[in-house]
PDB file of N, CA and C in Angstrom:
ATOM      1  N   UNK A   1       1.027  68.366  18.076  1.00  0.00           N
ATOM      2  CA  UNK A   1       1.503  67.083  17.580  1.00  0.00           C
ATOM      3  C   UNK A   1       0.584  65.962  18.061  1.00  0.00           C
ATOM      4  N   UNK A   2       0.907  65.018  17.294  1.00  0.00           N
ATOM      5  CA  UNK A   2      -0.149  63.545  17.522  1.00  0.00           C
ATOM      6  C   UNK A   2       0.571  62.852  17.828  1.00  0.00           C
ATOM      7  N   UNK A   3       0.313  62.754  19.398  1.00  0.00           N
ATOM      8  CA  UNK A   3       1.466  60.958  20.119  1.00  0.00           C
ATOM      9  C   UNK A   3       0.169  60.160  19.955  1.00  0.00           C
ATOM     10  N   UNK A   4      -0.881  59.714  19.808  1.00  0.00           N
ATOM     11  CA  UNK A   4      -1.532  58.867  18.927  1.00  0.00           C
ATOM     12  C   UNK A   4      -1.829  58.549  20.671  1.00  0.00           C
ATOM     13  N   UNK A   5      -2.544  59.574  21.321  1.00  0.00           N
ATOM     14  CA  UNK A   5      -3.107  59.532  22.595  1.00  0.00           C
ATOM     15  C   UNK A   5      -4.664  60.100  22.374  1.00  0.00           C
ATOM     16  N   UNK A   6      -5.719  59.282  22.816  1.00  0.00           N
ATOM     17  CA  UNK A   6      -7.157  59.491  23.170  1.00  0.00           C
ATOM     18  C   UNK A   6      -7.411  60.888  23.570  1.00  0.00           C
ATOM     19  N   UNK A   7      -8.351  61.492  22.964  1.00  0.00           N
ATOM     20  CA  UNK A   7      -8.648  62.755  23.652  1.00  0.00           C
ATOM     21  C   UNK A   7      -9.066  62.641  24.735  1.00  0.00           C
ATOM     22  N   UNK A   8      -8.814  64.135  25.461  1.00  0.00           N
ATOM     23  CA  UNK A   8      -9.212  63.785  27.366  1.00  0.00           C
ATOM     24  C   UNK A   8     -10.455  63.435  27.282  1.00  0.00           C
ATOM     25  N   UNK A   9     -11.520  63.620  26.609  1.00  0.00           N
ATOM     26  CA  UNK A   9     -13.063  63.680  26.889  1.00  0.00           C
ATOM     27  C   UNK A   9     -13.177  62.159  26.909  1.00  0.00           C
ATOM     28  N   UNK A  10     -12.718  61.899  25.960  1.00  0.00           N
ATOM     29  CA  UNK A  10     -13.146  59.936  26.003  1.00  0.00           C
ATOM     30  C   UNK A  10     -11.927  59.229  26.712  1.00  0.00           C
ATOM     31  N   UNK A  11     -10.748  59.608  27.122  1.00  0.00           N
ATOM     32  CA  UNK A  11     -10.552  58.757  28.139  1.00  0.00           C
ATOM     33  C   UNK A  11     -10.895  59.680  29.624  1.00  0.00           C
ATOM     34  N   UNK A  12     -11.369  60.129  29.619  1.00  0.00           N
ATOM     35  CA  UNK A  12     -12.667  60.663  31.050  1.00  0.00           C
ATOM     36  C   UNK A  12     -13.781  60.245  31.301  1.00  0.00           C
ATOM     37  N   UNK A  13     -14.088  59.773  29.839  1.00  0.00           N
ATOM     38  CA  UNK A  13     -15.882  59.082  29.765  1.00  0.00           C
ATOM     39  C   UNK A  13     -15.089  57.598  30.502  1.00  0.00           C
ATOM     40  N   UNK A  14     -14.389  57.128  29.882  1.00  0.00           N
ATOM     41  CA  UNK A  14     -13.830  55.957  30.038  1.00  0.00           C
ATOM     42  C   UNK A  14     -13.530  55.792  31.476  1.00  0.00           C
ATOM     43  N   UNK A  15     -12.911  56.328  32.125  1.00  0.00           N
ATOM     44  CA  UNK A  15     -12.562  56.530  33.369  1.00  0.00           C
ATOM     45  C   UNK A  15     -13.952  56.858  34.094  1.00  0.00           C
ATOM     46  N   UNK A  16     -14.918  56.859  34.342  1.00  0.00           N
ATOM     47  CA  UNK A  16     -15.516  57.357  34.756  1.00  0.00           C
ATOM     48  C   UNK A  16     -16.610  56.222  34.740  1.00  0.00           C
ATOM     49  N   UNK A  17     -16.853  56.030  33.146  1.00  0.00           N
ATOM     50  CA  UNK A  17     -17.489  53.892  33.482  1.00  0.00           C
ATOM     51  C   UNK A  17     -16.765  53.382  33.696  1.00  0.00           C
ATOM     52  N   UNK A  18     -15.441  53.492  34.555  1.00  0.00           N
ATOM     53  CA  UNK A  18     -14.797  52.316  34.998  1.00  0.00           C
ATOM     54  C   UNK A  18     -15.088  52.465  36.627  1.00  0.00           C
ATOM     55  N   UNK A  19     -15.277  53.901  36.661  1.00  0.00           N
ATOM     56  CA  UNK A  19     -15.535  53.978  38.323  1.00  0.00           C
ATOM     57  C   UNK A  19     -17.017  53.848  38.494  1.00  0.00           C
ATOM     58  N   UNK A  20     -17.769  53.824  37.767  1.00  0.00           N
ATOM     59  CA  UNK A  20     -19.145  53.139  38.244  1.00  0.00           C
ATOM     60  C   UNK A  20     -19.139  51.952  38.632  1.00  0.00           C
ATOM     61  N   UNK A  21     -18.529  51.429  37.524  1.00  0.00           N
ATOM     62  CA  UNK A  21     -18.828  50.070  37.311  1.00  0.00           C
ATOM     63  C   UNK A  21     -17.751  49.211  38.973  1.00  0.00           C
ATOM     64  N   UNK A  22     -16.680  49.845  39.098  1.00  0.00           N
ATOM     65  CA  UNK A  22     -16.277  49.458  40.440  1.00  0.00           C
ATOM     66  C   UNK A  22     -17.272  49.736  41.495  1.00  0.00           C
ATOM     67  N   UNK A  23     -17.733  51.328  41.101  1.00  0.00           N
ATOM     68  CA  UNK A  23     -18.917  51.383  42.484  1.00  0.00           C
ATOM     69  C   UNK A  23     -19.985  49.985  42.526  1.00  0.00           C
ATOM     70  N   UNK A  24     -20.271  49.896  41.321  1.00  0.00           N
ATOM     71  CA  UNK A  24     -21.414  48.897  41.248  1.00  0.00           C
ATOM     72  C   UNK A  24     -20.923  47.356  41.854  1.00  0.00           C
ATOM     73  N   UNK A  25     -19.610  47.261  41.645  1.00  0.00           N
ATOM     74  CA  UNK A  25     -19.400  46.046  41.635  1.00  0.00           C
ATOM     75  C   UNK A  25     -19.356  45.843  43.605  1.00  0.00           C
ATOM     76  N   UNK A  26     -18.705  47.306  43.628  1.00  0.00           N
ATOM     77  CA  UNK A  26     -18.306  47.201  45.575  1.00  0.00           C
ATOM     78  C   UNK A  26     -20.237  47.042  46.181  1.00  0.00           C
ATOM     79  N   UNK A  27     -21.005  47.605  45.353  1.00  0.00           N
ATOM     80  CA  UNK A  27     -22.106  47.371  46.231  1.00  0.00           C
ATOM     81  C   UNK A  27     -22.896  46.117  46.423  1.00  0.00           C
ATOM     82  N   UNK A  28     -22.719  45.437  44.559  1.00  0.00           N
ATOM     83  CA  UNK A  28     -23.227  44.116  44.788  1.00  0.00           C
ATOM     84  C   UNK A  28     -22.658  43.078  45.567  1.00  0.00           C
ATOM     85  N   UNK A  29     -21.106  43.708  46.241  1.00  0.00           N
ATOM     86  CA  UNK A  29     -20.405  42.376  46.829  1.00  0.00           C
ATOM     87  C   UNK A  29     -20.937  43.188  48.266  1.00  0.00           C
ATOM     88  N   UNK A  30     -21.216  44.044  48.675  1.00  0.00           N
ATOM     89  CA  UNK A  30     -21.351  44.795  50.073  1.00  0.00           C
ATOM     90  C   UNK A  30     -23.059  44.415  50.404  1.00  0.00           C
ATOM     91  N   UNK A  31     -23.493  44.166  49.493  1.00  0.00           N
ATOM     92  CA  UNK A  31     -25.274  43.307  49.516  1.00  0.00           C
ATOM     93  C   UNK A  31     -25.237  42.152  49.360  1.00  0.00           C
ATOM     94  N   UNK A  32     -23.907  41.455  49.050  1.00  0.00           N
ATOM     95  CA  UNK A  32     -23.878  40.004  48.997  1.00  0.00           C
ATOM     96  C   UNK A  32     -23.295  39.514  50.441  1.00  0.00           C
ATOM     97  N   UNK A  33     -22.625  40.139  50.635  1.00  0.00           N
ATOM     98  CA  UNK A  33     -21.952  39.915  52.404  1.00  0.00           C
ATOM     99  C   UNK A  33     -23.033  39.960  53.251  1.00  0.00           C
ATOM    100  N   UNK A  34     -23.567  41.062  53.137  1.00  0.00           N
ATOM    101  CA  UNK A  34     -24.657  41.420  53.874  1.00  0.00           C
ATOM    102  C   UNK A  34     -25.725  40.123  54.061  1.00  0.00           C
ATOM    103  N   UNK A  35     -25.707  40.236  53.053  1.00  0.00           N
ATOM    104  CA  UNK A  35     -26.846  38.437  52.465  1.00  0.00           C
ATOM    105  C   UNK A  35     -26.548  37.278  53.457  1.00  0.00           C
ATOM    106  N   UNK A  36     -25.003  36.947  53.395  1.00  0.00           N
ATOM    107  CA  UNK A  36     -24.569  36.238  53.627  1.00  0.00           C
ATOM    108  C   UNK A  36     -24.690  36.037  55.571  1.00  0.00           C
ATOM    109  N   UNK A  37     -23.902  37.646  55.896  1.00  0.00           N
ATOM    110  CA  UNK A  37     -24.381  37.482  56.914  1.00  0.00           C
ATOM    111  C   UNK A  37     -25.099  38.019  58.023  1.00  0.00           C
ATOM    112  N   UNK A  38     -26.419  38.129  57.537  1.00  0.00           N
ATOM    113  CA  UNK A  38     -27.447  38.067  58.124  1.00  0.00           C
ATOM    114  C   UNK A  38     -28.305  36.650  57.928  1.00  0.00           C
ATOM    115  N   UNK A  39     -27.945  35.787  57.152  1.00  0.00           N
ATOM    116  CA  UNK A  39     -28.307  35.137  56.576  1.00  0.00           C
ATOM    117  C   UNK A  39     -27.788  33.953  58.283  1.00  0.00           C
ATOM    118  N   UNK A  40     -26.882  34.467  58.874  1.00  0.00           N
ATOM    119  CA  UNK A  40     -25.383  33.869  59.404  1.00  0.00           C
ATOM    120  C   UNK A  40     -26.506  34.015  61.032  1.00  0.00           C
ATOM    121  N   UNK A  41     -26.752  34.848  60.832  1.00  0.00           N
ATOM    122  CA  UNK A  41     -27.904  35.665  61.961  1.00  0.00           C
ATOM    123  C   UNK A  41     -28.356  35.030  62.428  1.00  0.00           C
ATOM    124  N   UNK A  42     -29.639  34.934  61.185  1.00  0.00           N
ATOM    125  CA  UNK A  42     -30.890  34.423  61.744  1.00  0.00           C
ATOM    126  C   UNK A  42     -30.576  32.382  62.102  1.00  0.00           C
ATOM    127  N   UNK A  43     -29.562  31.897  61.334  1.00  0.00           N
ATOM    128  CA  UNK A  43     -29.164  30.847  61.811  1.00  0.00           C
ATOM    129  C   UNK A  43     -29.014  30.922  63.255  1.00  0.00           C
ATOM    130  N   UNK A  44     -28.066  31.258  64.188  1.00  0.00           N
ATOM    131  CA  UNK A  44     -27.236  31.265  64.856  1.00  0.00           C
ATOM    132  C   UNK A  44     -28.283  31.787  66.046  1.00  0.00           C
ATOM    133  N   UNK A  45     -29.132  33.090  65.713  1.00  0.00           N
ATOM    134  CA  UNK A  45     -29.826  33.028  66.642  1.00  0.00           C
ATOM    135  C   UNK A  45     -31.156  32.644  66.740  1.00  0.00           C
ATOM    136  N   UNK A  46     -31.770  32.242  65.693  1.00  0.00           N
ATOM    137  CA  UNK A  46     -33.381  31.490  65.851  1.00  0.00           C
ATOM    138  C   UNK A  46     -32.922  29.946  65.372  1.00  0.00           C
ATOM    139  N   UNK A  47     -32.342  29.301  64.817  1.00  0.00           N
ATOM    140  CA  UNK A  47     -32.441  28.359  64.230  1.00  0.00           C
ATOM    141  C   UNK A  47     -31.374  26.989  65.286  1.00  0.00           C
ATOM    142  N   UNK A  48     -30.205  27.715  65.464  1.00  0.00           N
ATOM    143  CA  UNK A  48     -29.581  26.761  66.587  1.00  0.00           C
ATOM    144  C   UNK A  48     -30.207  26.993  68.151  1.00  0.00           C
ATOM    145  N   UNK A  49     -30.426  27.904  68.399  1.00  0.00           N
ATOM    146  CA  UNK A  49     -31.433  27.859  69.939  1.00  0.00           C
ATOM    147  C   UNK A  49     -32.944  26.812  69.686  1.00  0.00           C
ATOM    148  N   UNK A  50     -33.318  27.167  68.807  1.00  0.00           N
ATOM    149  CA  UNK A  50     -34.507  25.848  68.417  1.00  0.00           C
ATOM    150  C   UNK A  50     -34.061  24.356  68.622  1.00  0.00           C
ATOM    151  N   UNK A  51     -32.844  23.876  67.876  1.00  0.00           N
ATOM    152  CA  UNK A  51     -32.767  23.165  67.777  1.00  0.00           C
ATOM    153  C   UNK A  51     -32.025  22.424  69.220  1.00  0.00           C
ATOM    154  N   UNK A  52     -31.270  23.381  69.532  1.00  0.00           N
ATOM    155  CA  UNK A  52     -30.797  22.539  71.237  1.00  0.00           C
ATOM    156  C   UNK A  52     -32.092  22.847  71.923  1.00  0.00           C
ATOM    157  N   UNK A  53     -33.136  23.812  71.728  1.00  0.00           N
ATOM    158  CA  UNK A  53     -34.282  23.089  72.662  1.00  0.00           C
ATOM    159  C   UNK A  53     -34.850  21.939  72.709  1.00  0.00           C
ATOM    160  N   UNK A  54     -34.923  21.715  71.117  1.00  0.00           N
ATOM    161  CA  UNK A  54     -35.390  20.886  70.761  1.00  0.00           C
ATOM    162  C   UNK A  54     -34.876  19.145  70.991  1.00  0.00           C
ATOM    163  N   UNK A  55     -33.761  19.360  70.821  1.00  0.00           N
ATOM    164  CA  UNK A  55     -32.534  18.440  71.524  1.00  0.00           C
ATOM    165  C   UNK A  55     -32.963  18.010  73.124  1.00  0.00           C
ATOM    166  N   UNK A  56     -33.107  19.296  73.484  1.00  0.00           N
ATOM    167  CA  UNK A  56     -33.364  18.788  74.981  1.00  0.00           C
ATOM    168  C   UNK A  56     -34.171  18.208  75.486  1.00  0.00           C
ATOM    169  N   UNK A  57     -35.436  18.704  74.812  1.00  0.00           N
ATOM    170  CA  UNK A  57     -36.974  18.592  74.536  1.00  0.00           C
ATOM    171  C   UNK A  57     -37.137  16.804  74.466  1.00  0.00           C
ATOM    172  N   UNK A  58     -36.384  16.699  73.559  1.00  0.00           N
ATOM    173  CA  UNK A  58     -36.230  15.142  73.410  1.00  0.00           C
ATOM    174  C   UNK A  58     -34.826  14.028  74.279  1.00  0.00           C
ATOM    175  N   UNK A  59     -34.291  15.060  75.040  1.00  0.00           N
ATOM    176  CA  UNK A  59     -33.764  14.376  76.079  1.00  0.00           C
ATOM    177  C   UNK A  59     -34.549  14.197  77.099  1.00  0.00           C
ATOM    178  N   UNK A  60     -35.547  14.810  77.348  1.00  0.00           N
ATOM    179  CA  UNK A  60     -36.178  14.839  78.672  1.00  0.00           C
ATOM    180  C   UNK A  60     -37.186  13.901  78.365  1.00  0.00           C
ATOM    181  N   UNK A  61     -37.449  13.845  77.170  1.00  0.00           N
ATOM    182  CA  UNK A  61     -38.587  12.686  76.910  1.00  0.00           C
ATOM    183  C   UNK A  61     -38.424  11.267  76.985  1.00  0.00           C
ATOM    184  N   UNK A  62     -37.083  11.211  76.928  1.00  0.00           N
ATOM    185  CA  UNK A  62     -36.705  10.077  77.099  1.00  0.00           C
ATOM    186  C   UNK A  62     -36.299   9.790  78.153  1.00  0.00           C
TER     187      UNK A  62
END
């Protein structure tokens, strides 16, 4: 009989670009975090130690 249901093959194909496409989506947000923070990194540890040296650098000069 016909309950007017998709054959398994195409809702399997279907299912199956839906789980790529989640894989894909979890990696571009897991390389965007990443981005973000390392991004968080190199601030925090080259960029604010510079700048309170630099701070100081110019306290002492004065």
């Amino acid at each position: 009989m016909d309950y007017g249901l998709p054959p398994i093959e195409k809702s399997r194909g279907r299912s199956r670009q839906a789980q790529l496409l989640s894989a894909e989506n979890t990696a571009l947000r897991i390389l965007w975090n990443f981005a973000i923070y390392s991004d968080c990194i190199v601030a925090s540890c080259i960029h604010l130690p510079l700048a309170i040296r630099q701070e100081r650098l110019e306290t002492k000069a004065n």
